[in-house]
N, C-alpha and C. Protein backbone atom coordinates (compact mmCIF):
# COMPACT_ATOMS: atom_id res chain seq x y z
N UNK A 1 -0.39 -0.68 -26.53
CA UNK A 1 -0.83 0.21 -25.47
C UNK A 1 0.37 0.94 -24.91
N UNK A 2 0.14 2.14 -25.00
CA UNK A 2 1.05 2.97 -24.23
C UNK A 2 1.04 2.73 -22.44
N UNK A 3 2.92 2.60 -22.24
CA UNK A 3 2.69 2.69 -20.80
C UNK A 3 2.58 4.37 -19.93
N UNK A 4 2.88 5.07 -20.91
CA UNK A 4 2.68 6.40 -20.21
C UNK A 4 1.62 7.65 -20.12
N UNK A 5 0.73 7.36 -21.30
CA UNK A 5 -0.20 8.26 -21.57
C UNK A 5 -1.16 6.73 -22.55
N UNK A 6 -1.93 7.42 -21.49
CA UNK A 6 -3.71 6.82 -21.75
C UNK A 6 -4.51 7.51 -22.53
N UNK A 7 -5.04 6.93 -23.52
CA UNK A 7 -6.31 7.63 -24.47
C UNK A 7 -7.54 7.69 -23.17
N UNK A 8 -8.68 8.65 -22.95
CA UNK A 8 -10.20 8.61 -22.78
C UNK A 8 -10.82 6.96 -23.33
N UNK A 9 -11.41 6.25 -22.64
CA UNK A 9 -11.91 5.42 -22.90
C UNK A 9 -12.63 5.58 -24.19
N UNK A 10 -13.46 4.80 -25.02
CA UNK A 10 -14.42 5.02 -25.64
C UNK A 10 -15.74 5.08 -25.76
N UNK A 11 -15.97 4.00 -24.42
CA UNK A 11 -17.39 3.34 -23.49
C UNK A 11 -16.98 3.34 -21.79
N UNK A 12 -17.87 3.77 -21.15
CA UNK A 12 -17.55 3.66 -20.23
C UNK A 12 -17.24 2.35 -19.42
N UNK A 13 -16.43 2.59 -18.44
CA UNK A 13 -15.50 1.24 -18.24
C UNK A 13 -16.59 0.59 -16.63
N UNK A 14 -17.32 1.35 -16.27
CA UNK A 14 -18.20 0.78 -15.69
C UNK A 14 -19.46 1.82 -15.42
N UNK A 15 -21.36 1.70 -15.17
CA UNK A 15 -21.82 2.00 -15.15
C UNK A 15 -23.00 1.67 -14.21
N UNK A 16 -23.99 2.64 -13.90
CA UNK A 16 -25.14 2.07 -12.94
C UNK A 16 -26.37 2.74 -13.42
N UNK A 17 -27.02 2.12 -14.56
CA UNK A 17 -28.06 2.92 -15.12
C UNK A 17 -28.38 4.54 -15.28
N UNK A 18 -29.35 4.85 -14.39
CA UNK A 18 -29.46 6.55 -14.83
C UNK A 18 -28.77 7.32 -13.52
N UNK A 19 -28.29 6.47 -12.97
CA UNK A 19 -27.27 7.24 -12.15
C UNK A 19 -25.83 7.51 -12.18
N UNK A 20 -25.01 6.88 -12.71
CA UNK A 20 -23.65 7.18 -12.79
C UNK A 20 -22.88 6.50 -13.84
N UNK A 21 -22.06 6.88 -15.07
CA UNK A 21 -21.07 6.33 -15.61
C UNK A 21 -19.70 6.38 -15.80
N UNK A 22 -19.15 5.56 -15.07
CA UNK A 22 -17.09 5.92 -14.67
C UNK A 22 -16.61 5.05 -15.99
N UNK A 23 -15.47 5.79 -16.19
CA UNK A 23 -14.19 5.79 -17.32
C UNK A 23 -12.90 5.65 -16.41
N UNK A 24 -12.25 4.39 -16.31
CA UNK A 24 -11.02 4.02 -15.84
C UNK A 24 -9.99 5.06 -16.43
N UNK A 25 -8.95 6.04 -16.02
CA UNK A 25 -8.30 6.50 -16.75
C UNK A 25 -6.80 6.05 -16.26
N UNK A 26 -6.92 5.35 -15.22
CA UNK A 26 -5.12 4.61 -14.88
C UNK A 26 -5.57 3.78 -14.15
N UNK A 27 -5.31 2.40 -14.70
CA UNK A 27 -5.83 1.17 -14.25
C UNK A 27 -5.04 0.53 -12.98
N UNK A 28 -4.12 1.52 -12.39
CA UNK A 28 -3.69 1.16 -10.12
C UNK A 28 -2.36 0.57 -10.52
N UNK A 29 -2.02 -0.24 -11.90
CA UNK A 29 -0.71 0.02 -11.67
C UNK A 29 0.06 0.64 -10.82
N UNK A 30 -0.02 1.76 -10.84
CA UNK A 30 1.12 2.80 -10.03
C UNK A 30 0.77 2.83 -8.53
N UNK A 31 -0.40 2.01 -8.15
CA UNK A 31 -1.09 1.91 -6.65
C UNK A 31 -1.81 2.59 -6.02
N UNK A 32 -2.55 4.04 -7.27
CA UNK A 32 -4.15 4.31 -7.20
C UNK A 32 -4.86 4.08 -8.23
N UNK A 33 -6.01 4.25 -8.62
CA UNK A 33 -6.67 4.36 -9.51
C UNK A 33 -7.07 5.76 -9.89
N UNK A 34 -7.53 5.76 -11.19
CA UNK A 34 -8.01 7.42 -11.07
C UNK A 34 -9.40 7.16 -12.61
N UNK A 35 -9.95 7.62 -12.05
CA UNK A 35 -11.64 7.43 -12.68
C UNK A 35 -12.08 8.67 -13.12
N UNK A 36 -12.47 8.97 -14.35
CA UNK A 36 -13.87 10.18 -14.72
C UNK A 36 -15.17 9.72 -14.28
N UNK A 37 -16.18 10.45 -13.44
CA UNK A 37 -17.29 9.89 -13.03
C UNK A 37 -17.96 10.83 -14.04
N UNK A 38 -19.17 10.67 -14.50
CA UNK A 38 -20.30 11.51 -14.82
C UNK A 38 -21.41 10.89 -14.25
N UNK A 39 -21.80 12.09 -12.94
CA UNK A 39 -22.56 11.85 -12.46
C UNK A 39 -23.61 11.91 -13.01
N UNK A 40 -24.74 11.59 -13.09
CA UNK A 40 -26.09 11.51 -14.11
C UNK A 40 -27.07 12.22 -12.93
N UNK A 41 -27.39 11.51 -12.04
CA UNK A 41 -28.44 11.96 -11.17
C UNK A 41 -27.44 11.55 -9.15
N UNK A 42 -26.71 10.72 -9.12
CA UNK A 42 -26.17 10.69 -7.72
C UNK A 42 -26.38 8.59 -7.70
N UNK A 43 -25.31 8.64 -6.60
CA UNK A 43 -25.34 7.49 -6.84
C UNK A 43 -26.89 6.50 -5.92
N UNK A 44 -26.96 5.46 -6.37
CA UNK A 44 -28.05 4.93 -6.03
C UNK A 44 -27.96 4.48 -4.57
N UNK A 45 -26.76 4.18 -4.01
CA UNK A 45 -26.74 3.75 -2.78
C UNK A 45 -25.99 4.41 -1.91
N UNK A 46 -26.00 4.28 -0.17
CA UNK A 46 -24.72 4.82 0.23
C UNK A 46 -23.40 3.89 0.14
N UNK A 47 -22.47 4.10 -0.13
CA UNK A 47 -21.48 3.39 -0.26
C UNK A 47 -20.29 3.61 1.26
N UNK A 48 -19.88 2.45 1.38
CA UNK A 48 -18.16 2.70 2.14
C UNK A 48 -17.15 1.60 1.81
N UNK A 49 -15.73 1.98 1.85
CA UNK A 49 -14.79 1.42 1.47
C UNK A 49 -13.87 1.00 2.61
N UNK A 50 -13.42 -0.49 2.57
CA UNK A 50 -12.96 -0.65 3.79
C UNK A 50 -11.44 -0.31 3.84
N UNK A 51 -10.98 -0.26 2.52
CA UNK A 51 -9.76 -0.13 2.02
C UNK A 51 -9.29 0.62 1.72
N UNK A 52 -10.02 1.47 0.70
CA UNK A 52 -9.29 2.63 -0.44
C UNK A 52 -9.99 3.95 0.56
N UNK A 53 -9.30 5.08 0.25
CA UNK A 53 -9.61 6.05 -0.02
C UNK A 53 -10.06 6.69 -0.65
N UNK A 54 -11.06 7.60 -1.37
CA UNK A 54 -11.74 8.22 -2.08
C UNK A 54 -11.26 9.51 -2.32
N UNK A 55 -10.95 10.47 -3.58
CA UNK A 55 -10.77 11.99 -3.42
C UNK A 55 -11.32 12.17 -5.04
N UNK A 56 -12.27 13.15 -4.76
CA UNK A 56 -13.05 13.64 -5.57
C UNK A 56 -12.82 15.24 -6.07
N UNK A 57 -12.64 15.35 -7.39
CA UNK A 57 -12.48 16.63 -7.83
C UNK A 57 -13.66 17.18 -8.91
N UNK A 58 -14.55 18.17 -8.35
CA UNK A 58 -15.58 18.46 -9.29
C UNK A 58 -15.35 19.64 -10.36
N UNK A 59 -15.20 18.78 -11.60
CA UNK A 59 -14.96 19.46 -12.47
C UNK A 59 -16.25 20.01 -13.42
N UNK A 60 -17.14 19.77 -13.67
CA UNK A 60 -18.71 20.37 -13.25
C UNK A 60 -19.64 20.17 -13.13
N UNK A 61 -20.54 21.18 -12.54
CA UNK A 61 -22.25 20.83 -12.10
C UNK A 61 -22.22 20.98 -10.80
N UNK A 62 -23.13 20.94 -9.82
CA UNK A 62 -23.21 20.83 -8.55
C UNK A 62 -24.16 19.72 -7.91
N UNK A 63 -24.40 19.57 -6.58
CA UNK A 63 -24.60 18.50 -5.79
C UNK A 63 -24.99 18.72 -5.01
N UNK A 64 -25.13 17.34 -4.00
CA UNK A 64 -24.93 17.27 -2.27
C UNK A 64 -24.19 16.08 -2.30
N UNK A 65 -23.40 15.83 -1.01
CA UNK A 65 -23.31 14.95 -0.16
C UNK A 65 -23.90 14.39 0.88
N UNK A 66 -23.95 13.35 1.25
CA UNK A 66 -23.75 13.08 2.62
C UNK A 66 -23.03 12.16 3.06
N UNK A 67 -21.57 12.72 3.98
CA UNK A 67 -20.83 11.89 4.33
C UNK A 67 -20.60 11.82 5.74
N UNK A 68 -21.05 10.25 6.35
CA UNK A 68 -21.16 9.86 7.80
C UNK A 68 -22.22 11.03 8.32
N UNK A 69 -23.40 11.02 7.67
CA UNK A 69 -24.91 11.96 8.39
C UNK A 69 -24.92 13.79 8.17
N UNK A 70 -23.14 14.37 7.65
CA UNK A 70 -23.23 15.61 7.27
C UNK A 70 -23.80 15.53 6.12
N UNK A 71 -24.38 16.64 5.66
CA UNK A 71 -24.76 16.97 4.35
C UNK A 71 -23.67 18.79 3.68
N UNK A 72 -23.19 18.07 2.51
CA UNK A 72 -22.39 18.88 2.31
C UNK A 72 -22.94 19.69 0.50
N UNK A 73 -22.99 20.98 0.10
CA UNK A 73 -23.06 21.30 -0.94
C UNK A 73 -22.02 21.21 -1.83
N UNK A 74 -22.13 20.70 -2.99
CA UNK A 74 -21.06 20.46 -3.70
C UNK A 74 -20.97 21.12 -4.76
N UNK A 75 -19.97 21.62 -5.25
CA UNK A 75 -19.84 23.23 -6.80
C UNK A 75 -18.62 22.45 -7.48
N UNK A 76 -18.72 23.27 -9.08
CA UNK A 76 -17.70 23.33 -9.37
C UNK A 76 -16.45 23.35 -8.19
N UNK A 77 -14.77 22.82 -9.09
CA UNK A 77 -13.78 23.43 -7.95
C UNK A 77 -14.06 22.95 -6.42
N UNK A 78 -14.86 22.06 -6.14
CA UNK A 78 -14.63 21.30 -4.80
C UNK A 78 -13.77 19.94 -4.57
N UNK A 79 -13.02 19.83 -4.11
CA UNK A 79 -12.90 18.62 -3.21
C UNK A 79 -13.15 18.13 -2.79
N UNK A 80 -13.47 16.82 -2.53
CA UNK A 80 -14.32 16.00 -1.72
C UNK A 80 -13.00 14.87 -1.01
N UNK A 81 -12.63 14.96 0.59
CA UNK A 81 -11.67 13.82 0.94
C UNK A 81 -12.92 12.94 1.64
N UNK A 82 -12.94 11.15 1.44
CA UNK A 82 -13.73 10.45 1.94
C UNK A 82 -12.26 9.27 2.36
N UNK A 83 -12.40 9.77 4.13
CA UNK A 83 -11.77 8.64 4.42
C UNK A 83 -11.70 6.77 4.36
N UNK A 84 -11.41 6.30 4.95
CA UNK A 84 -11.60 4.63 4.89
C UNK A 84 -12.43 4.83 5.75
N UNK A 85 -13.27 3.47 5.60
CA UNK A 85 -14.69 3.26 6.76
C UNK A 85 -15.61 4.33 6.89
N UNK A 86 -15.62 5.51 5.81
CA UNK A 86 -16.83 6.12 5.92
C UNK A 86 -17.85 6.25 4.96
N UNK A 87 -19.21 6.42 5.40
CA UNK A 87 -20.60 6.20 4.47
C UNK A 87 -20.75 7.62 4.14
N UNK A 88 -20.50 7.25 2.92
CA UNK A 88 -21.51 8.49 1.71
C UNK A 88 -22.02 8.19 0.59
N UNK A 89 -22.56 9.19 -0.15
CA UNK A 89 -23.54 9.46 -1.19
C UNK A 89 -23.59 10.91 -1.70
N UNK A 90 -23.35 10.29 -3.07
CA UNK A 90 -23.66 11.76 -4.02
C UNK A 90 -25.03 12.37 -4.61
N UNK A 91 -25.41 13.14 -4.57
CA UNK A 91 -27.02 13.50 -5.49
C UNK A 91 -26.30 14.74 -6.69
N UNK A 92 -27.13 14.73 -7.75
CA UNK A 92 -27.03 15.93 -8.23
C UNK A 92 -26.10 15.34 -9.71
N UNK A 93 -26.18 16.57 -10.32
CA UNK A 93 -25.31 16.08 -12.13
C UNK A 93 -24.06 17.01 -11.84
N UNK A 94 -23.14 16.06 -11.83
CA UNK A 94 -21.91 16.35 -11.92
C UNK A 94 -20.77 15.95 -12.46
N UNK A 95 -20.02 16.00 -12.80
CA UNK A 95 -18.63 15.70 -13.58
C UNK A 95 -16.82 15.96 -13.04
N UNK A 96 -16.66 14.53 -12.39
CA UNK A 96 -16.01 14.77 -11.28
C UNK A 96 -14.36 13.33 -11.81
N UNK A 97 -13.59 14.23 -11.05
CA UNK A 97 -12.70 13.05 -11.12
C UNK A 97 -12.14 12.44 -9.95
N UNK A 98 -12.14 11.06 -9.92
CA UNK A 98 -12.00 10.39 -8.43
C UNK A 98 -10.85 9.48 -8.62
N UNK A 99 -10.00 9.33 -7.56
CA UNK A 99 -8.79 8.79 -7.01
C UNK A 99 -9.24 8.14 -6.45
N UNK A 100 -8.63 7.11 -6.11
CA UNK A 100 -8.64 6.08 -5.06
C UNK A 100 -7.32 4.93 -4.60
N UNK A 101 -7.20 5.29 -3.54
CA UNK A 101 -5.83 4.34 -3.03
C UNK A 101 -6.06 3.84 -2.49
N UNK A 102 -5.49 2.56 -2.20
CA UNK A 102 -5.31 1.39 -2.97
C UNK A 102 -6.79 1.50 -4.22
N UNK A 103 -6.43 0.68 -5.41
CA UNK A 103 -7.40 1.11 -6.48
C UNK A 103 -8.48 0.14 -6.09
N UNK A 104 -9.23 0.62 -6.45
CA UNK A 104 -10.82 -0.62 -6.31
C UNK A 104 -10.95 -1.73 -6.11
N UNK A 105 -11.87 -2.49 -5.18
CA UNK A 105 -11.63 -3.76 -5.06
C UNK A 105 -13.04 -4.30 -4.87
N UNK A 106 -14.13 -4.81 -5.82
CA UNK A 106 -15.04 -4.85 -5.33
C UNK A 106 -15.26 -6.03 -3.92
N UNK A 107 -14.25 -6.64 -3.61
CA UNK A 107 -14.12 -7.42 -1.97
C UNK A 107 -14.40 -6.15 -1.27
N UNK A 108 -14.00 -5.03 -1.08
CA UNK A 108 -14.04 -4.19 0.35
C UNK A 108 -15.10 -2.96 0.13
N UNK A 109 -16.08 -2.97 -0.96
CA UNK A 109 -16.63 -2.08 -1.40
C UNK A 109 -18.16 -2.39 -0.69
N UNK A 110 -19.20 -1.83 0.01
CA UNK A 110 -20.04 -2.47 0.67
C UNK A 110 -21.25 -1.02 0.06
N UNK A 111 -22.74 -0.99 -0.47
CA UNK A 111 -23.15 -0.28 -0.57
C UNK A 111 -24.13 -0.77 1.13
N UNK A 112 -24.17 0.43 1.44
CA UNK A 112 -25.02 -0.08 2.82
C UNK A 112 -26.61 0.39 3.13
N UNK A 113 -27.36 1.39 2.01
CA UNK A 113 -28.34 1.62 1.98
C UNK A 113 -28.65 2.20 0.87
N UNK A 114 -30.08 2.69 0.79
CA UNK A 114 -30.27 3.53 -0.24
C UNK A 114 -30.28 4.86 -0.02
N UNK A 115 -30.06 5.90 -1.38
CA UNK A 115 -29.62 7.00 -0.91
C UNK A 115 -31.04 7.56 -0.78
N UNK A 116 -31.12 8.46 -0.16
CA UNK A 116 -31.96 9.19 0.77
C UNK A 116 -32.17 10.45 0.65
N UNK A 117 -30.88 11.15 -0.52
CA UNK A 117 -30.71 12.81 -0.56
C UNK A 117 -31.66 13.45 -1.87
């Protein structure tokens, strides 16, 4: 295994049926993580992180959000910053790449409802 350049997974490195499948592409070594999501349909729950940070780059398709009760439209070329301790949810088919600092931990990861959008 290379320590400097990562191949694309071959299977996705984690999944949630017909809603979402993520591809680990830097496993936090370096003290984030960084993930390919393909969004399928939005995720199934609202989620918040007590720990990490979230930053989302939509590379394509479009969406919604809703983060902490806004509802936000999401395009190609958006950004998405999701602080610590806040509730959101994605809808919509998209193809996005997500950061996260400190990298994932399913201890601080809490889904807190279902999504609603």
């Amino acid at each position: 295994m290379n320590d400097y350049v990562k191949k694309f997974p071959e299977e996705p490195s984690f999944e949630r049926g017909k809603f979402f499948k993520g591809f680990i592409l830097s496993d936090g070594k370096l003290g984030v993580e960084m993930d390919y999501i393909d969004m399928l349909d939005g995720h199934e729950f609202y989620q918040k992180e007590v720990e990490s940070i979230h930053l989302y780059y939509i590379l394509e398709g479009s969406g919604k959000a809703n983060i902490n009760g806004g509802i936000y439209e999401l395009k190609t070329g958006d950004t998405v910053e999701i602080p610590i301790n806040t509730e959101f949810a994605f809808k919509g088919k998209m193809k996005m790449i997500e950061i996260m600092n400190p990298p994932f931990n399913p201890n601080t990861h809490i889904d807190t409802r279902k999504n609603d959008l």
